[in-house]
Protein backbone atom coordinates (compact mmCIF):
# COMPACT_ATOMS: atom_id res chain seq x y z
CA UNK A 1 -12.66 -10.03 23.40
CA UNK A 2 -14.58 -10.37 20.28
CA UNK A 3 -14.58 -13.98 18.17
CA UNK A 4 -16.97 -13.19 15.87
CA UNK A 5 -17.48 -10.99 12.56
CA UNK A 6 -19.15 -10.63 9.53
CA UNK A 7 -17.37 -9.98 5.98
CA UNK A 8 -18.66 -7.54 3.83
CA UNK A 9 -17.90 -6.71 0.43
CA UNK A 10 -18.85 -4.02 -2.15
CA UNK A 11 -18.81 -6.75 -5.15
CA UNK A 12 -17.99 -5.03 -8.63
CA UNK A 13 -19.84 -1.99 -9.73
CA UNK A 14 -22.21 -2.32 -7.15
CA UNK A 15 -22.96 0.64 -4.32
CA UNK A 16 -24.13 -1.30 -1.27
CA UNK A 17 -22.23 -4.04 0.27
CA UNK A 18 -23.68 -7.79 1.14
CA UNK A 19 -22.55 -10.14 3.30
CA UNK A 20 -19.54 -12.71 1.70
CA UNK A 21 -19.10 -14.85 5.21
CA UNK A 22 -18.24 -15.21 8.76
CA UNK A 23 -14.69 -15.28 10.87
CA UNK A 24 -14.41 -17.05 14.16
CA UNK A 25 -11.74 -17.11 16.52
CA UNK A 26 -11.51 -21.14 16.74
CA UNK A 27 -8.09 -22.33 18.87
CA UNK A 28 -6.08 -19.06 18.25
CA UNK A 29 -6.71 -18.80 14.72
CA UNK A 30 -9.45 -16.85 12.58
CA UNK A 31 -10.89 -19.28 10.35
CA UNK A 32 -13.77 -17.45 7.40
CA UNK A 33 -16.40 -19.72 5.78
CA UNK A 34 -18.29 -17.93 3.02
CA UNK A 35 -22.45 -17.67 3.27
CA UNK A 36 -24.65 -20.00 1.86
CA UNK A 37 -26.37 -16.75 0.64
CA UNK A 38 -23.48 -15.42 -1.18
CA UNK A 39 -22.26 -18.44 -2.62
CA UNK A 40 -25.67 -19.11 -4.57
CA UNK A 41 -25.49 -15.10 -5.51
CA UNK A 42 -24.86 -15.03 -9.25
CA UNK A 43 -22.08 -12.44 -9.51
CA UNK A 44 -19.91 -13.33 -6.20
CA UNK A 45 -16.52 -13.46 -6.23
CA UNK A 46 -13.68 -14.63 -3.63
CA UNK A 47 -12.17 -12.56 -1.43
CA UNK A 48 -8.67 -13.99 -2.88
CA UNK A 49 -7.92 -16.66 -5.95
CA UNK A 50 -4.98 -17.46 -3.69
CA UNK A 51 -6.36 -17.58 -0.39
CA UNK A 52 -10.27 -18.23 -0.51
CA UNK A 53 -11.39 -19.71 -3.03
CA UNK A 54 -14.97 -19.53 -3.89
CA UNK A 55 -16.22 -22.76 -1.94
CA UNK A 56 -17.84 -24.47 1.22
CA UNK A 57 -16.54 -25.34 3.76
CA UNK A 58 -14.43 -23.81 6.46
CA UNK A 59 -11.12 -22.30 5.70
CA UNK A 60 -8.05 -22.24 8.53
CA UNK A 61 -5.14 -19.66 7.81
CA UNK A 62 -2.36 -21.55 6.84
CA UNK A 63 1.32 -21.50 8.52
CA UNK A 64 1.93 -19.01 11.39
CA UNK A 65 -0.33 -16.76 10.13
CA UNK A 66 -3.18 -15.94 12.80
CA UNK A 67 -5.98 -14.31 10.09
CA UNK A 68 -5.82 -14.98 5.94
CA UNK A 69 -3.40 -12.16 4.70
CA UNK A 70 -6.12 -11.33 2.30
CA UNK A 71 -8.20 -10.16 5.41
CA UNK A 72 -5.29 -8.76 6.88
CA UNK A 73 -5.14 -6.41 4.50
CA UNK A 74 -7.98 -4.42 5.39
CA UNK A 75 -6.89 -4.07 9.03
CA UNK A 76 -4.76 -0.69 10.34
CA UNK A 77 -1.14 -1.27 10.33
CA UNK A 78 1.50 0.37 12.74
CA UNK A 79 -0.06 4.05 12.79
CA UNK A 80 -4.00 3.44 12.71
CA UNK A 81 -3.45 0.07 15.47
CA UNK A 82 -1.69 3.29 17.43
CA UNK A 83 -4.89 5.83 17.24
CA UNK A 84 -6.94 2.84 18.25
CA UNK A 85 -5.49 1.56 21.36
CA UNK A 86 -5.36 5.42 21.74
CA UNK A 87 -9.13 5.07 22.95
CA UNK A 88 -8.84 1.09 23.52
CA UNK A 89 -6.60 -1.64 25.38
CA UNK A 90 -5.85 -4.74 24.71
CA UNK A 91 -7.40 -5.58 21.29
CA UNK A 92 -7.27 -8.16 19.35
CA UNK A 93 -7.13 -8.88 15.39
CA UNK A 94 -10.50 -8.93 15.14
CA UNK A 95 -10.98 -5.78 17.51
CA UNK A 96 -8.91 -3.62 15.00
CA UNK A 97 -11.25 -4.33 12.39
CA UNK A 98 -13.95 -4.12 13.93
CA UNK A 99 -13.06 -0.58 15.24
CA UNK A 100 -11.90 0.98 12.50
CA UNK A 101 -12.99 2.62 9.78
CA UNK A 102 -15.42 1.49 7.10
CA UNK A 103 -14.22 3.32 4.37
CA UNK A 104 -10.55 1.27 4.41
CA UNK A 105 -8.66 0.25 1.43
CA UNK A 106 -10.03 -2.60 -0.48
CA UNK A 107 -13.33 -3.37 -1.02
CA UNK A 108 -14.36 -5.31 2.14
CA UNK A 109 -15.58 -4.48 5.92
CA UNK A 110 -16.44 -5.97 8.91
CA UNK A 111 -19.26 -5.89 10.82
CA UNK A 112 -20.64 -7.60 14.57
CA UNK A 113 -24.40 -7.74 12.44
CA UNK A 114 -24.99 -10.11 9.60
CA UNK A 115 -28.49 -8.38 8.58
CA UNK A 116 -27.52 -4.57 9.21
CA UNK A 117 -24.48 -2.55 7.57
CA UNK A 118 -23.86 0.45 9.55
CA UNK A 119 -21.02 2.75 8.40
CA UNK A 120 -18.23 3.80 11.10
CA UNK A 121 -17.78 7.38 10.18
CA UNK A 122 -19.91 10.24 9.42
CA UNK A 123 -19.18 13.38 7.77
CA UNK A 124 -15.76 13.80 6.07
CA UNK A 125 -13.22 15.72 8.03
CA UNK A 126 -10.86 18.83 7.02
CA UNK A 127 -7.64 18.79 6.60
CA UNK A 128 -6.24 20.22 9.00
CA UNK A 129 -8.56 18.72 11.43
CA UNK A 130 -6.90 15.28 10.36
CA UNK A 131 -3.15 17.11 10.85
CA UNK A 132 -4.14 18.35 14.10
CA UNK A 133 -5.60 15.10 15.69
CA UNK A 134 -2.55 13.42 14.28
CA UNK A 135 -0.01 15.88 15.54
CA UNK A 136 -1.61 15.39 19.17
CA UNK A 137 -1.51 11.53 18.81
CA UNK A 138 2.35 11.68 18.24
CA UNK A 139 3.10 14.12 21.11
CA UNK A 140 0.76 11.73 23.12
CA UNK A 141 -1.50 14.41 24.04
CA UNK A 142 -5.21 14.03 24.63
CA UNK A 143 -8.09 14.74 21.86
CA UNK A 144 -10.74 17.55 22.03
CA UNK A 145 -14.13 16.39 21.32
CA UNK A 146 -14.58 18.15 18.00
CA UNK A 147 -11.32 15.96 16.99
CA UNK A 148 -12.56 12.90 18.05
CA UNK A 149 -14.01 11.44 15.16
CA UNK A 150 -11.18 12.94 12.84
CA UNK A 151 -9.28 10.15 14.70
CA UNK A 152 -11.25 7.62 12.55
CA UNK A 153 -10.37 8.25 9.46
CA UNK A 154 -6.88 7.29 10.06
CA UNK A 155 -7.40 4.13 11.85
CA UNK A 156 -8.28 1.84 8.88
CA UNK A 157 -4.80 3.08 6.47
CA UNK A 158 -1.25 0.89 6.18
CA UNK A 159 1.70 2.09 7.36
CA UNK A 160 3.46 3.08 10.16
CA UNK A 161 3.68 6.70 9.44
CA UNK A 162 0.86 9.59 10.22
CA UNK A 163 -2.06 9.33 7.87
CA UNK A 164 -5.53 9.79 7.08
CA UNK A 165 -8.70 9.30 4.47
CA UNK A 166 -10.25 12.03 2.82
CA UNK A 167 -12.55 13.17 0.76
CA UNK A 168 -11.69 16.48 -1.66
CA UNK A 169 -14.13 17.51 -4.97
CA UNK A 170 -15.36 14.10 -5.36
CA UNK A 171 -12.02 12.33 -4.98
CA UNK A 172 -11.16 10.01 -2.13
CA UNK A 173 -7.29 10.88 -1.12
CA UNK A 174 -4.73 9.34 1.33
CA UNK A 175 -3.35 12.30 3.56
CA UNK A 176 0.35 11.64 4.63
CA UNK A 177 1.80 13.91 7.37
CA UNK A 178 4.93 14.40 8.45
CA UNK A 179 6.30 13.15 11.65
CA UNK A 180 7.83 14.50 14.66
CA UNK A 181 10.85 11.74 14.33
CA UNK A 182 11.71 12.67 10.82
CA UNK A 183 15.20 13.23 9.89
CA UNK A 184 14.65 15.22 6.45
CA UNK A 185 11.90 15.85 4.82
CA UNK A 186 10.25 12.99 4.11
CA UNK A 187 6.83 14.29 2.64
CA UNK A 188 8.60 16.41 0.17
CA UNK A 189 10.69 13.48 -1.13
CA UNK A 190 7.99 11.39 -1.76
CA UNK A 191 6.17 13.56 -3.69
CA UNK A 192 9.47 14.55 -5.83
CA UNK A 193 9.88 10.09 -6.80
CA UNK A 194 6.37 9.73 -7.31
CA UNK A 195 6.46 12.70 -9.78
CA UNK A 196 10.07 11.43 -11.67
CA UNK A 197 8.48 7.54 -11.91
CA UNK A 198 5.34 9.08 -13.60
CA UNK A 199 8.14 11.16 -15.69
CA UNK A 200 9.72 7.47 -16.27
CA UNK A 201 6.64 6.19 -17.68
CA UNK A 202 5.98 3.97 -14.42
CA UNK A 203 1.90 3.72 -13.55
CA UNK A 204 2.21 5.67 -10.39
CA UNK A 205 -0.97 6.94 -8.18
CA UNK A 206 -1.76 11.03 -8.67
CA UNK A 207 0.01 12.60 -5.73
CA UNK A 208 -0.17 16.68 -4.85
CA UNK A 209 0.91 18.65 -2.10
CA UNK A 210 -0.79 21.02 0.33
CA UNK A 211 0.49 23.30 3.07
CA UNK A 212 -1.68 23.49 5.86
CA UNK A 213 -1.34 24.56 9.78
CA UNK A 214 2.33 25.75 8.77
CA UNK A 215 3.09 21.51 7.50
CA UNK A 216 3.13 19.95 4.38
CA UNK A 217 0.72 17.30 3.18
CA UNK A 218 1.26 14.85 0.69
CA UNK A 219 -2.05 13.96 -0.81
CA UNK A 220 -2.14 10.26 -2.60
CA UNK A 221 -5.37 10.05 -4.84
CA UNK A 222 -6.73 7.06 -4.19
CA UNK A 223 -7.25 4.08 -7.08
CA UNK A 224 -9.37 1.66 -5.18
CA UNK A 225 -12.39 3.74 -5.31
CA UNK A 226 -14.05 5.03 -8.43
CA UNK A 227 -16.55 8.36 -8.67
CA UNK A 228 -19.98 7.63 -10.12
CA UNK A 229 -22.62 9.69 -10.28
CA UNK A 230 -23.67 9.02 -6.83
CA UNK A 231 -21.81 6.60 -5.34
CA UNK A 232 -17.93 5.72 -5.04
CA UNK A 233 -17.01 1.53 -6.42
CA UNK A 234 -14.92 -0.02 -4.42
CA UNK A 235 -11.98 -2.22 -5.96
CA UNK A 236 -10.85 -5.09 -3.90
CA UNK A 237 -7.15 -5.15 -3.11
CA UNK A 238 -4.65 -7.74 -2.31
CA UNK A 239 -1.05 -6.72 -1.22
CA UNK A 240 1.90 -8.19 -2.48
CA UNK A 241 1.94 -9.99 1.24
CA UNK A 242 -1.77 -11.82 0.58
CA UNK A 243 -0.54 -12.80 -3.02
CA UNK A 244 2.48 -14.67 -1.33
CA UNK A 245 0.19 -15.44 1.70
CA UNK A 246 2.74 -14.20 3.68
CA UNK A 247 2.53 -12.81 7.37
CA UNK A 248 4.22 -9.65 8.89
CA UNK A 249 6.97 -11.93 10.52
CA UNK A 250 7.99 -13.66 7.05
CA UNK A 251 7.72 -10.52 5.17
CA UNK A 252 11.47 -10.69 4.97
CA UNK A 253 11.43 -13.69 2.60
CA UNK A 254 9.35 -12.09 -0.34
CA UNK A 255 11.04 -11.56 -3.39
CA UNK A 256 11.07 -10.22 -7.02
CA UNK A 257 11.06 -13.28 -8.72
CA UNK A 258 8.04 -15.07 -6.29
CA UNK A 259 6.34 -12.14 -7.48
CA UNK A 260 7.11 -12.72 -11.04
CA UNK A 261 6.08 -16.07 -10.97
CA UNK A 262 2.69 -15.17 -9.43
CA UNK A 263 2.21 -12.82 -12.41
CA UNK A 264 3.14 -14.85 -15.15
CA UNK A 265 0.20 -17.26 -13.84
CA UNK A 266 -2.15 -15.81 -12.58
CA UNK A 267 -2.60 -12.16 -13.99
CA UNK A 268 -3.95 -10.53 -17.02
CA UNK A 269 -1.66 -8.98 -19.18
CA UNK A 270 1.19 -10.92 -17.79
CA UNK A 271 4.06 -9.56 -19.85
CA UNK A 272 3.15 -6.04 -19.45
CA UNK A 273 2.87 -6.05 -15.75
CA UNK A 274 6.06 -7.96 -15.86
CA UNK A 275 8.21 -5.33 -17.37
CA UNK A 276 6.29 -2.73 -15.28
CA UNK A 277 7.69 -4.61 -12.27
CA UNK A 278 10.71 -4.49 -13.69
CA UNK A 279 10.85 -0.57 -14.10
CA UNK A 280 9.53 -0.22 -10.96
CA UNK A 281 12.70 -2.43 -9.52
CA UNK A 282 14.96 0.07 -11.20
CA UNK A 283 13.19 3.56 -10.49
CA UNK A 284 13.97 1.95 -6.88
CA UNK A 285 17.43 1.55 -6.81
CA UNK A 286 17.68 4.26 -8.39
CA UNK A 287 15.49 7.20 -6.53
CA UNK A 288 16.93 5.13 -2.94
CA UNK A 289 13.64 3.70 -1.93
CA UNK A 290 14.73 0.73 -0.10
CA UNK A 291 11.33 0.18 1.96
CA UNK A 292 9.78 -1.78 -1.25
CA UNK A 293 8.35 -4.74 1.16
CA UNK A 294 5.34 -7.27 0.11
CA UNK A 295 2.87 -4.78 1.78
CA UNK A 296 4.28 -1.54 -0.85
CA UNK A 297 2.98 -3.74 -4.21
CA UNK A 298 -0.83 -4.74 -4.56
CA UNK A 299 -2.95 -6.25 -7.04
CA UNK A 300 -6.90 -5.20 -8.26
CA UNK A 301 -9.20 -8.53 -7.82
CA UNK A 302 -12.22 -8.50 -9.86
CA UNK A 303 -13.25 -12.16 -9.75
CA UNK A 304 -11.40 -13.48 -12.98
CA UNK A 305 -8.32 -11.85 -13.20
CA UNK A 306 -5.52 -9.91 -10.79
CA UNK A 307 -4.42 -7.01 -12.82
CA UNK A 308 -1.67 -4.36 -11.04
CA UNK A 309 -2.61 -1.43 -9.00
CA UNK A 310 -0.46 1.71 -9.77
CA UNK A 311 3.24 2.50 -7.67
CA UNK A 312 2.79 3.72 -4.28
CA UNK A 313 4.68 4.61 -1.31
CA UNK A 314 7.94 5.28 -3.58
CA UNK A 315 10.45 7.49 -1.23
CA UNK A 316 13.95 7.94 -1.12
CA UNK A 317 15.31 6.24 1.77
CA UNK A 318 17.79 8.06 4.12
CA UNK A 319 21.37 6.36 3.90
CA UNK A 320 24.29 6.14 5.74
CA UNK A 321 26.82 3.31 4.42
CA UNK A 322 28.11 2.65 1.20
CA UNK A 323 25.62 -0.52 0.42
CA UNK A 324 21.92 -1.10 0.31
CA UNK A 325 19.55 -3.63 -0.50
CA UNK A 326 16.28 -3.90 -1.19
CA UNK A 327 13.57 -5.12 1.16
CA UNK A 328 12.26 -7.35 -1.23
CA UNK A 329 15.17 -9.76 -2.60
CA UNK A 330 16.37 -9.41 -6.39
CA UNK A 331 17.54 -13.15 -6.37
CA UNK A 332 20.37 -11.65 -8.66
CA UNK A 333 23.98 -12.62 -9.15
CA UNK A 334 25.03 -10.09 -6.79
CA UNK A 335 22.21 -11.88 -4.36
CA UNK A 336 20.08 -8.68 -2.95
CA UNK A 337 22.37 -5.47 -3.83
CA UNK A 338 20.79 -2.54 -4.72
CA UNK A 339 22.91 -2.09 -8.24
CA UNK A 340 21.82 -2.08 -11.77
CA UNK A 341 24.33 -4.71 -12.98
CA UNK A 342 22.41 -7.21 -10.08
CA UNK A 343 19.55 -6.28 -11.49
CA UNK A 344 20.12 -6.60 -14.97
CA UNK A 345 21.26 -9.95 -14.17
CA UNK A 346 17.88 -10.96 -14.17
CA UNK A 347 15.86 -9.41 -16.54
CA UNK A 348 14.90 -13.14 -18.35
CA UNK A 349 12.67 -13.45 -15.49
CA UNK A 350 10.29 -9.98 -16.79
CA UNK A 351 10.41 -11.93 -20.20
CA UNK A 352 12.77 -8.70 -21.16
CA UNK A 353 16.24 -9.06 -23.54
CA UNK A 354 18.87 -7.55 -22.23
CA UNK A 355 18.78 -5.09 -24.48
CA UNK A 356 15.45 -4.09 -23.47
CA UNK A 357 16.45 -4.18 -19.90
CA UNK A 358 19.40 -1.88 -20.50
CA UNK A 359 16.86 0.81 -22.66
CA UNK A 360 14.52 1.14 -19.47
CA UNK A 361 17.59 1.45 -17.29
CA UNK A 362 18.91 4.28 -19.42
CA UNK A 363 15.68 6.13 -19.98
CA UNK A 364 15.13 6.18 -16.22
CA UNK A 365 18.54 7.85 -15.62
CA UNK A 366 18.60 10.48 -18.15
CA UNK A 367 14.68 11.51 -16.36
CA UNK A 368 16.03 11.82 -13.06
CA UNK A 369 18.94 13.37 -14.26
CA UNK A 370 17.13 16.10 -16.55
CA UNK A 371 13.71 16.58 -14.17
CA UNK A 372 15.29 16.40 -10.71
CA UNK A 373 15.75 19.86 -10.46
CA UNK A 374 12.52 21.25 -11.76
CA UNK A 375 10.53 18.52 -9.52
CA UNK A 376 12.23 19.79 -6.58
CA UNK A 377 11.64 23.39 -7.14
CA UNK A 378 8.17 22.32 -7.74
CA UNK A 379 8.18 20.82 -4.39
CA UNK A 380 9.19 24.07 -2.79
CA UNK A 381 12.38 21.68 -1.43
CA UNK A 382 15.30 23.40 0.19
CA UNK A 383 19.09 23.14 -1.46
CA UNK A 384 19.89 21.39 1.82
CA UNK A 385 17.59 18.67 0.87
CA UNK A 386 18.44 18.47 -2.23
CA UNK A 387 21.81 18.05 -1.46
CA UNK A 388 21.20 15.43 1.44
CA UNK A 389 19.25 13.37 -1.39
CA UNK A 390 21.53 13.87 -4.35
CA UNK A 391 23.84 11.51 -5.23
CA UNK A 392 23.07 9.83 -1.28
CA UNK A 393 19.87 8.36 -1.88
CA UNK A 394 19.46 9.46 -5.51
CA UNK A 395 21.67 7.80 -7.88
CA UNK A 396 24.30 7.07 -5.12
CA UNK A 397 27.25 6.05 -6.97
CA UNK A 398 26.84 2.46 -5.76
CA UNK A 399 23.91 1.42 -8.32
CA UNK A 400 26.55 2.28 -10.59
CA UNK A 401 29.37 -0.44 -9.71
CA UNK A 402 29.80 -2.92 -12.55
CA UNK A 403 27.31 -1.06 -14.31
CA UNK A 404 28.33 0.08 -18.19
């Protein structure tokens, strides 16, 4: 097992990465100390204001967690830690970073040499190379050759569902498939919310669809990378999770207004991404998307100021009883309930009157309302789907009580 790495990072505007410090695996925990060489660099930057501040010494993850969140964040979640131990056993933290791929989210990698960067993946893959590979990983079958390295590219991307990185006319895309275990069409829906909160004026990421090998593909442009000339920037991340230095196991007590806080202090523009949070809240109760954990908000990190990345992973959630809640708390007066008059209830906190409040609310009702139809036929989605959405997941009656 592997106790040793090296942290790379693509610093701002820059095309080749240096070295920003070491993790070692010291009594079941992965403590990082930063370089001499990189703290004497003029531009460096932390990894995280929160976590790692820009210092000597040696830095031990605090709590239960086993590796800083901020680091964490780079590694494959539930679907790329399943392609690798595909090809590997029993590997550890560390394993899963060093085994994936290079080109993950963020701006950071990790490497076994301190002196040489080498790259884990070669030439970009086709699409339906990716949606093959991934549609024999789910049915547990094994890989052709030519597949093989297709496999990377989806080992270094959250989530638990079937993904992969991409590389289209000299953008850099996310590639969500659907899954054998879906229950409606998931793909489809997310591209139909992502397209209303961009309607709703909510900063969303550029999503389109594609139809290949008979499936659908929801392609996610991706913001953490910017096309130059001749190179693609890297923008460091930090997910909601890091910013709370949170682990997986206490994702459950995020909430709204920890967020909040964190913004108020610590970010630019502090007022304007507070009432973006705010509409994003909404859009969720409204559109059904209960999933909207720690891991499903992020944060740019560009050495003075967190600033925050656009809406992602918005889907309508399938639902069977009456209530719902979201999966990060609303501290409301209603305590976590998925309704508009809970979250009214605490608008103060987004610095918003409830006037203001109530004019977002109503502006992202009447969208939904007047664009849900033409979205959907966009989305080539069926009446049955549209019908096991409407009025289920989509403005389900129940965001309504006490409301107006």
């Amino acid at each position: 097992m592997t106790s040793k790495a090296f942290v790379w990072i693509w610093l701002p505007q820059t095309p080749e990465p240096v070295v920003a410090g070491q993790i070692s695996l010291i009594q079941g925990k992965y403590h990082f100390v930063y370089g001499r060489t990189y703290l004497e660099r003029q531009h460096s930057i932390s990894l995280s204001p929160i976590e790692l501040p820009l210092q000597r010494g040696t830095f031990e993850p605090e709590g239960l967690n086993e590796i800083h969140s901020c680091l964490r964040d780079a590694a494959p979640d539930a679907w790329g830690r399943r392609l690798l131990d595909y090809k590997y056993p029993n590997l550890s933290e560390l394993d899963y970073l060093l085994l994936s791929s290079s080109n993950r989210i963020g701006a950071l990698d990790f490497q076994q040499s301190g002196t040489h960067y080498k790259a884990r993946e070669s030439t970009p893959p086709q699409l339906q190379d990716l949606l093959q590979a991934a549609q024999l990983i789910e049915a547990r079958k094994p890989l052709p050759p030519e597949l093989d390295q297709a496999l990377l590219h989806g080992t270094s991307v959250g989530g638990a569902r079937p993904k992969a990185l991409m590389t289209d006319n000299r953008k850099q895309y996310i590639a969500k498939f659907s899954s054998s275990t879906d229950h409606y069409d998931i793909v489809k829906a997310e591209y139909v919310a992502m397209k209303l909160a961009k309607m709703a004026g909510i900063n969303v990421a550029q999503v389109r669809l594609e139809h290949t090998l008979g499936k659908d593909v929801l392609l996610v442009e991706r913001f953490d990378r910017i096309a130059h000339h001749d190179f693609f920037e890297r923008r460091i991340m930090l997910s909601g999770l890091s910013l709370l230095k949170l682990n997986e196991m206490e994702a459950r007590y995020a909430s709204y207004p920890q967020l909040a806080k964190l913004i108020r202090h610590q970010f630019k523009k502090p007022i304007k991404s507070l009432h973006e949070i705010y509409k994003r809240i909404i859009f969720n109760i409204l559109i059904g998307n209960t999933d909207d954990h720690a891991r499903n908000h992020a944060a740019f990190w560009d050495g003075t100021a967190l600033s925050l990345t656009p809406a992602y992973d918005i889907c309508p959630q399938n639902r069977t009883g009456r209530e719902a809640t979201q999966a990060m708390n609303l501290e409301g007066k209603q305590g976590n309930h998925s309704t508009l008059a809970n979250a009214l209830s605490v608008c103060h906190i987004y610095r918003l009157e409830e006037w203001q409040a109530k004019e977002i609310i109503n502006i992202i009702i009447s969208v939904i309302n007047d664009h849900w139809q033409t979205v959907c036929h966009e989305a080539n989605l069926s009446q049955i789907e549209r019908d096991r959405l409407w009025k289920n997941a989509v403005l389900n009656p129940y965001c309504f009580e006490g409301w107006g």
